[in-house]
C-alpha atoms as a PDB file:
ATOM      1  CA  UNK A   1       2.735  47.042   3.332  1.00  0.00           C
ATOM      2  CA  UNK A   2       5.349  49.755   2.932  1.00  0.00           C
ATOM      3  CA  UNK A   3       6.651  50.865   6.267  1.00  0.00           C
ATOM      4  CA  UNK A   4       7.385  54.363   7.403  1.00  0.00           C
ATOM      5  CA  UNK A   5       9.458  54.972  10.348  1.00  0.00           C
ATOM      6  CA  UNK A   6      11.139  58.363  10.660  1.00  0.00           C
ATOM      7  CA  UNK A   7      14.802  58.476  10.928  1.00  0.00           C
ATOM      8  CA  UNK A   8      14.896  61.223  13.421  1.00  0.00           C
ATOM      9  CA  UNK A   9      11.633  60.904  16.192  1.00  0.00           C
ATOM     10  CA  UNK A  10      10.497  63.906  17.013  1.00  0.00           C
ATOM     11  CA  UNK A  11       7.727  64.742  19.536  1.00  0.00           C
ATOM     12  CA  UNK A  12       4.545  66.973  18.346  1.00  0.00           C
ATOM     13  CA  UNK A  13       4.134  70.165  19.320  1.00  0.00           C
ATOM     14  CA  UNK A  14       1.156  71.263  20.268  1.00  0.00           C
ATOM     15  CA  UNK A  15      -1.593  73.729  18.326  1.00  0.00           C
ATOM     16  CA  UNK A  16      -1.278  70.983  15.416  1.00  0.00           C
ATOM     17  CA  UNK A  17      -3.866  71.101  13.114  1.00  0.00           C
ATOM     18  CA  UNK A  18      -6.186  67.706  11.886  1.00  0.00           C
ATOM     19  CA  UNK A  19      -6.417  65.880   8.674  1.00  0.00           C
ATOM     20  CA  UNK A  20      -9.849  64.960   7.703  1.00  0.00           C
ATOM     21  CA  UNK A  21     -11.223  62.529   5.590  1.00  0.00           C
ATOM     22  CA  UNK A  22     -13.363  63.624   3.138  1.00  0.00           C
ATOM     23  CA  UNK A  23     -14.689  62.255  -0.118  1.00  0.00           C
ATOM     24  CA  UNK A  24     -13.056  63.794  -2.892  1.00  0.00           C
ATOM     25  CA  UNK A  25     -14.790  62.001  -5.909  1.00  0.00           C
ATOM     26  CA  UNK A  26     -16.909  59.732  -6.833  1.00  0.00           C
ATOM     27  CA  UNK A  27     -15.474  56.566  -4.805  1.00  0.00           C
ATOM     28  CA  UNK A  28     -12.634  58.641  -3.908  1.00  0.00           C
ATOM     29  CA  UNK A  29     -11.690  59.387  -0.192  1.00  0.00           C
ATOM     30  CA  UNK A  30      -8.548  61.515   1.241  1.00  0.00           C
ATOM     31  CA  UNK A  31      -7.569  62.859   3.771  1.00  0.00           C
ATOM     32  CA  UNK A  32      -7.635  66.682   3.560  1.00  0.00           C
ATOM     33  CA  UNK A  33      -6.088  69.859   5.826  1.00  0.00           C
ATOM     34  CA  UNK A  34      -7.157  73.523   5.954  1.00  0.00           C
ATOM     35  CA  UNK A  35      -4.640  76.079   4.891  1.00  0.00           C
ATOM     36  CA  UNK A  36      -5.550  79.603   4.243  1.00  0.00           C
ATOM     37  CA  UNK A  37      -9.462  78.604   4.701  1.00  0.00           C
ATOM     38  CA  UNK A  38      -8.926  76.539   1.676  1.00  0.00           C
ATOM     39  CA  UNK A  39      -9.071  72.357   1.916  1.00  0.00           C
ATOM     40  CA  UNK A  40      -6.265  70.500   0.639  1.00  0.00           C
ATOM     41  CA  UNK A  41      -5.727  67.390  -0.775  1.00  0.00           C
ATOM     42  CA  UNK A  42      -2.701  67.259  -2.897  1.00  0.00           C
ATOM     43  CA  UNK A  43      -0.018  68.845  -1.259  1.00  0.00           C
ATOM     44  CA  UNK A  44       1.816  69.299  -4.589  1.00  0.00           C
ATOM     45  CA  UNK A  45      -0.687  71.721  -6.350  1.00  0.00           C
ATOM     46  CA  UNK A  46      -2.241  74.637  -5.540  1.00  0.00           C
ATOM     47  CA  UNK A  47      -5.913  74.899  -4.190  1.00  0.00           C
ATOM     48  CA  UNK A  48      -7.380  74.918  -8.069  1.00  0.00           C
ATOM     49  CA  UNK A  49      -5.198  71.213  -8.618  1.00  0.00           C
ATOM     50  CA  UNK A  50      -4.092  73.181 -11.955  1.00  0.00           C
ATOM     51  CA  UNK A  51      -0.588  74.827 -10.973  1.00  0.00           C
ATOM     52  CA  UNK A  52       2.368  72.739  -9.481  1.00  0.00           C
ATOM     53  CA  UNK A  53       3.609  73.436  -6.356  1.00  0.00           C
ATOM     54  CA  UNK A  54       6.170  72.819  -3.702  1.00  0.00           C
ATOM     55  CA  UNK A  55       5.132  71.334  -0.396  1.00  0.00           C
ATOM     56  CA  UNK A  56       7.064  73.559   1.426  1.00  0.00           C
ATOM     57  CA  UNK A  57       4.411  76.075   0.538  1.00  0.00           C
ATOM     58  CA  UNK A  58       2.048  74.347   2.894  1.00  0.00           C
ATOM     59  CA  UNK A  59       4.737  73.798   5.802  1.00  0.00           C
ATOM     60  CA  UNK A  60       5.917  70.433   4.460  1.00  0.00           C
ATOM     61  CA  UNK A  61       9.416  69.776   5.582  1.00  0.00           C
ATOM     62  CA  UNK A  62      11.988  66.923   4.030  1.00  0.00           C
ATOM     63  CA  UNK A  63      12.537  63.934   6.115  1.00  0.00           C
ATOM     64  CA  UNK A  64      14.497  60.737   5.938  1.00  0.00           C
ATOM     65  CA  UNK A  65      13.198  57.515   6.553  1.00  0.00           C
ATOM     66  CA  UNK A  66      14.639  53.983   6.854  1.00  0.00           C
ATOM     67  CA  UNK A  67      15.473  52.285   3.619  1.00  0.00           C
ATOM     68  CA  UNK A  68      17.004  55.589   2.315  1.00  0.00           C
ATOM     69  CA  UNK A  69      13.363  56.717   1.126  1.00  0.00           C
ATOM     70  CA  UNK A  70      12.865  60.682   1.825  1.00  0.00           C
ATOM     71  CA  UNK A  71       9.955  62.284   1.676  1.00  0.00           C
ATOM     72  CA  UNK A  72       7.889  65.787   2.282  1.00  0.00           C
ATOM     73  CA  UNK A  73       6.471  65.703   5.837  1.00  0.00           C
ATOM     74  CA  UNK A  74       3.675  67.243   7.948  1.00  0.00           C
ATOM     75  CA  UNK A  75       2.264  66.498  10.979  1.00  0.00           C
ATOM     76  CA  UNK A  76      -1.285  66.557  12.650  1.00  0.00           C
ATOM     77  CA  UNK A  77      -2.865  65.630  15.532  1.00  0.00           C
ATOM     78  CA  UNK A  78      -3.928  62.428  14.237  1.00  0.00           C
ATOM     79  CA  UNK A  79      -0.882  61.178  12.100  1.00  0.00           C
ATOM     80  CA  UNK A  80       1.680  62.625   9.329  1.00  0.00           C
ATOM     81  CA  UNK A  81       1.253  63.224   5.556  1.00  0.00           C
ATOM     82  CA  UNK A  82       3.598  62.301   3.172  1.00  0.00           C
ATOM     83  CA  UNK A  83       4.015  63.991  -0.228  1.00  0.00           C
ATOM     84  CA  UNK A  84       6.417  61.362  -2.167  1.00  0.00           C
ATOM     85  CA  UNK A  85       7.500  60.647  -5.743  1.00  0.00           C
ATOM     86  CA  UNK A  86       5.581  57.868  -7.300  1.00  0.00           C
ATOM     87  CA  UNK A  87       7.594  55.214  -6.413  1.00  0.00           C
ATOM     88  CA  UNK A  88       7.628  56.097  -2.839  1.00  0.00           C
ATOM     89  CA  UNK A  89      11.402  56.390  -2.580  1.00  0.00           C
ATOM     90  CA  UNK A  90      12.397  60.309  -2.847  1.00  0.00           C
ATOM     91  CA  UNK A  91      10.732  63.447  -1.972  1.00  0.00           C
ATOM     92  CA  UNK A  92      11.979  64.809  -5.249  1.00  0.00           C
ATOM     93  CA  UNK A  93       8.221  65.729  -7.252  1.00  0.00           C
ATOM     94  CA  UNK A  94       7.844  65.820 -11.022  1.00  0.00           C
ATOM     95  CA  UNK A  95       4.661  68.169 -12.632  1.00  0.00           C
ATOM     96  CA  UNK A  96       4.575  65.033 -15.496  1.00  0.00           C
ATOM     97  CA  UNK A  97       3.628  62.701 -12.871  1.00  0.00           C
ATOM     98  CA  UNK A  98       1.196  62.012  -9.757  1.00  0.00           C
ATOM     99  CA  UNK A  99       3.135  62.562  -6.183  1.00  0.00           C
ATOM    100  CA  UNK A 100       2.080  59.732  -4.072  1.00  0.00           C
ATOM    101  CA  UNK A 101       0.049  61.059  -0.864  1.00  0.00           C
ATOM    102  CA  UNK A 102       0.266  58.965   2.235  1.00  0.00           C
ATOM    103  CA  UNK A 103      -1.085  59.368   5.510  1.00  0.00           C
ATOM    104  CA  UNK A 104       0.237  57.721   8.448  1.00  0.00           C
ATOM    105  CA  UNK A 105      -1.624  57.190  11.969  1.00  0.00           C
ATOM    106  CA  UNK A 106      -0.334  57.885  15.294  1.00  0.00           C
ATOM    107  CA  UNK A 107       0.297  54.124  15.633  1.00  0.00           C
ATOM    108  CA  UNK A 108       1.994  54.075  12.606  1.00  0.00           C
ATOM    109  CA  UNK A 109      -1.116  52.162  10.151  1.00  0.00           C
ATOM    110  CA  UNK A 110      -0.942  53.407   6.823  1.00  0.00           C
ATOM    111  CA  UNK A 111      -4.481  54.743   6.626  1.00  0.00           C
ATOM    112  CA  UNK A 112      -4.066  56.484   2.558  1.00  0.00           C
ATOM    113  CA  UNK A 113      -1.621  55.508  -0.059  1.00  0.00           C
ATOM    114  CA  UNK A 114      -2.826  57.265  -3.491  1.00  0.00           C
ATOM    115  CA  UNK A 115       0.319  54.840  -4.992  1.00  0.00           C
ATOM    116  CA  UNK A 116      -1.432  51.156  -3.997  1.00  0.00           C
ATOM    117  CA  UNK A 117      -4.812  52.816  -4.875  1.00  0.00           C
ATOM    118  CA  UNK A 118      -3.209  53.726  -8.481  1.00  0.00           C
ATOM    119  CA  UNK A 119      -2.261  50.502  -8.336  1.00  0.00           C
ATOM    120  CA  UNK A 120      -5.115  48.421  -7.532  1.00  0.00           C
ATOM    121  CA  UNK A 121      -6.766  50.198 -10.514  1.00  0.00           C
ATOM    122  CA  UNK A 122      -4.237  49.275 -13.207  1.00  0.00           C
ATOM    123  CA  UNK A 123      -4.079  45.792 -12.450  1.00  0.00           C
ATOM    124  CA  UNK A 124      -8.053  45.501 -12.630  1.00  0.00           C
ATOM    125  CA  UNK A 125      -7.702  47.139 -16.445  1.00  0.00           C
ATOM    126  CA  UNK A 126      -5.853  45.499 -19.453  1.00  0.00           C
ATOM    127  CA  UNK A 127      -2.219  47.005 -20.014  1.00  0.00           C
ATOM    128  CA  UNK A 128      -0.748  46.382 -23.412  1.00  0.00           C
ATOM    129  CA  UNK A 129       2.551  47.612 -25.083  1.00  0.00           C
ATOM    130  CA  UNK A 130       2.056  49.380 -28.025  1.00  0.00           C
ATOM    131  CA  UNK A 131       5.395  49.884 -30.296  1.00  0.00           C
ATOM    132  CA  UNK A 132       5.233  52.574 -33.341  1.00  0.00           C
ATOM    133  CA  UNK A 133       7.689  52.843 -35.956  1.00  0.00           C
ATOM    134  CA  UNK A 134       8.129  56.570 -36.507  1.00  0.00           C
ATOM    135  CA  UNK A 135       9.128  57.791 -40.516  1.00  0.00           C
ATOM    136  CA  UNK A 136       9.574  61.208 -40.764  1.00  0.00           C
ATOM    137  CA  UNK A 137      11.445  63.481 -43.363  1.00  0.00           C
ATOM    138  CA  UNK A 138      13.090  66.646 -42.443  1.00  0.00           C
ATOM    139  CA  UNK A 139      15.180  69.544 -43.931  1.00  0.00           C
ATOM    140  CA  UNK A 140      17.878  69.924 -41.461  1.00  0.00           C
ATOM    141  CA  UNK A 141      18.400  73.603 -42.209  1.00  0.00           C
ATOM    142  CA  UNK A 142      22.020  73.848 -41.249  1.00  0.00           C
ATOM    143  CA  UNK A 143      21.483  71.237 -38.108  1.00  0.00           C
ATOM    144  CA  UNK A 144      23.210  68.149 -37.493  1.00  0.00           C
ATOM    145  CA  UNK A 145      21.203  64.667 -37.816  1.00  0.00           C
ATOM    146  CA  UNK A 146      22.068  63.521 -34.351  1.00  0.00           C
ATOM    147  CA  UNK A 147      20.528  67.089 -33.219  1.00  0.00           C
ATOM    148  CA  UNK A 148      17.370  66.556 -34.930  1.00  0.00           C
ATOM    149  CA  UNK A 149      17.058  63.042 -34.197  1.00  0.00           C
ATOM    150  CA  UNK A 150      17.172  64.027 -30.583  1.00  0.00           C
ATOM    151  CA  UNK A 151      15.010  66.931 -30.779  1.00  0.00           C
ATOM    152  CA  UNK A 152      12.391  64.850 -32.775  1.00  0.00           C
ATOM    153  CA  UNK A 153      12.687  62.425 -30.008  1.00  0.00           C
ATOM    154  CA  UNK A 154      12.125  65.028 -27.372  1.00  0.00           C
ATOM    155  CA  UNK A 155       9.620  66.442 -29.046  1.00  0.00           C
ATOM    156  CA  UNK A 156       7.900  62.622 -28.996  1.00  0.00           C
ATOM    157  CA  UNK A 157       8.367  61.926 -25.423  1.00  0.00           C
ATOM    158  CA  UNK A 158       6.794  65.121 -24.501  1.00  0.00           C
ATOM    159  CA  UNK A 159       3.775  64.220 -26.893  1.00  0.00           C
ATOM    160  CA  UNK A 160       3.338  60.831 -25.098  1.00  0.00           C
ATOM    161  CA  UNK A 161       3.377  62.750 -21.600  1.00  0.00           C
ATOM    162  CA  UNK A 162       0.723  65.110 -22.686  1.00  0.00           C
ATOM    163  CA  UNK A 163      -1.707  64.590 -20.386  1.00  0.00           C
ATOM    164  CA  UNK A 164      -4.449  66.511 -22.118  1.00  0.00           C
ATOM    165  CA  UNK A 165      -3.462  64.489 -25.211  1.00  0.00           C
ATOM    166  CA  UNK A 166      -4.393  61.498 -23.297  1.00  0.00           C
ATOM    167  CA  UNK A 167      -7.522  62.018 -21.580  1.00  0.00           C
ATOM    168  CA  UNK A 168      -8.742  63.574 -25.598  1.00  0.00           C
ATOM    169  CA  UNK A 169      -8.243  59.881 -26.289  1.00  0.00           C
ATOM    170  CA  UNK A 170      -9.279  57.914 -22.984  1.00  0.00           C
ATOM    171  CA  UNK A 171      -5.990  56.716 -22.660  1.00  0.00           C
ATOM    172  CA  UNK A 172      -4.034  56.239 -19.352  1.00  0.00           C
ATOM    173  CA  UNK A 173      -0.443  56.181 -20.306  1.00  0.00           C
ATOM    174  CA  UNK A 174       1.603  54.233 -17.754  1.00  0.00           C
ATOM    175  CA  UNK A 175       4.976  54.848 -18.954  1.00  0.00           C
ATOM    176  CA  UNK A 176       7.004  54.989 -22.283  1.00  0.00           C
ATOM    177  CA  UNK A 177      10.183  54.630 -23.892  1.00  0.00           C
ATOM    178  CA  UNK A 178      12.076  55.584 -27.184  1.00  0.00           C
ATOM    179  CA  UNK A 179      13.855  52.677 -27.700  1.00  0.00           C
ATOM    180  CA  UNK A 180      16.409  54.004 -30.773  1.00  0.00           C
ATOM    181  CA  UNK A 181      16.829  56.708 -32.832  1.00  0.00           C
ATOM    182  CA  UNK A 182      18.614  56.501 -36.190  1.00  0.00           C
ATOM    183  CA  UNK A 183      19.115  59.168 -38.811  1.00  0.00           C
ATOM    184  CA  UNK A 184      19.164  57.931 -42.467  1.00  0.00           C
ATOM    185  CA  UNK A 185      19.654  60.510 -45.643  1.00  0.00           C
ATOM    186  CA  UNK A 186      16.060  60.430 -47.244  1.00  0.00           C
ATOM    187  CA  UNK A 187      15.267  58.702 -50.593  1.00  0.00           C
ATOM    188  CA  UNK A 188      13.244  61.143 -52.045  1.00  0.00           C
ATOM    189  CA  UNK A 189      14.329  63.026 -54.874  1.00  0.00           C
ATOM    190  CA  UNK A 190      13.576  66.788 -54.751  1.00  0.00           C
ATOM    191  CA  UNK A 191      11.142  68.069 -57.629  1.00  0.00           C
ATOM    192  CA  UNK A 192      13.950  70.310 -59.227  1.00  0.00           C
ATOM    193  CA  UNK A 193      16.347  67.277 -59.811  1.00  0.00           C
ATOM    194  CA  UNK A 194      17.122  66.163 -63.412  1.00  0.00           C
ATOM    195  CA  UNK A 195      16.625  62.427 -63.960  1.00  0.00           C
ATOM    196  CA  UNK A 196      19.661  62.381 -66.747  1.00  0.00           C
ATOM    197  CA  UNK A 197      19.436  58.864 -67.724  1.00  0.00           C
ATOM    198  CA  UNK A 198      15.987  59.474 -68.695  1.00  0.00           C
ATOM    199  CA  UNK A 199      17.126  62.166 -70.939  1.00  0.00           C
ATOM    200  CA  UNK A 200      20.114  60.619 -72.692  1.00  0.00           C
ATOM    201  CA  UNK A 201      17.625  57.124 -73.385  1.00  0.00           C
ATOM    202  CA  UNK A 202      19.588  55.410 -70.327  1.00  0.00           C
END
């Protein structure tokens, strides 16, 4: 189990506020905080869960911890939450993917990790690699190929990272990557060219 010991100890003042644990779905159970008479359980989205957020706006600080990780901090009466990228190393948060939540006890037991529970769940399902091979034609209107190949690409990766596009299709997309992108003058004769072979009996 990951351990999180703060660089810098600190003693907690006092007034501090407690983190509950509350079901939050079906099966689900995290550990919540009041702010604004609103409960909280995703420190890095608003009340609604539908706009990202920083969790500074809920009095989350940046701390170090040993083994270089950072992450956003709070404290409570009975432990600390931890806002964290996914891989638990950096407190730097992307909207295109889950932070990882933890909360620590007083005696330093980690008592929620929404990272191992994400993780427990994918290795009880079936995770395949699916490659695609990708044709498409386009009139580069003044543009360079590598520009459109890159742009086409972009425009790809931010398909695959849809995540309305995947729950439309009951697909949880674990990661992907565009492995080349080459540029090749199309083969396709326009309508208004002349075959002049056929016309001289070639």
């Amino acid at each position: 189990m990951t351990e999180w010991n703060e660089l810098v100890a600190r003693d907690k003042t006092a007034n501090l506020p407690t983190a509950t644990r509350r079901e939050t779905a079906a099966g689900e159970t995290r550990y919540v905080f009041r702010f604004e008479d609103q409960e909280i359980a995703d420190p890095s989205h608003d009340a609604t869960g539908a706009l990202f957020v920083s969790p500074r706006d809920y009095g989350f600080s940046i701390r170090g911890f040993q083994g270089g990780k950072t992450a956003w901090a709070k404290d409570f009466t009975n432990g600390i939450m931890l806002i964290s990228s996914p891989d638990g190393q950096s407190h730097v948060l992307s909207p295109r993917y889950p932070a990882r939540i933890l909360f620590v006890g007083n005696d330093g037991a980690v008592l929620q990790d929404t990272g191992a529970q994400r993780q427990v769940v994918r290795a009880a399902s079936e995770v395949v690699t699916v490659r695609l091979t990708v044709s498409v034609d386009v009139d580069l209107n003044g543009e360079s190929q590598e520009a459109v190949g890159a742009r086409l690409a972009s425009l790809l990766a931010a398909a695959l990272s849809d995540s309305a596009l995947a729950a439309e299709v009951r697909l949880d997309i674990v990661d992907h990557v565009i492995d080349q992108v080459s540029v090749s003058p199309s083969r396709q004769r326009r309508s208004s060219d002349t075959d002049f072979s056929q016309l001289l009996g070639l």
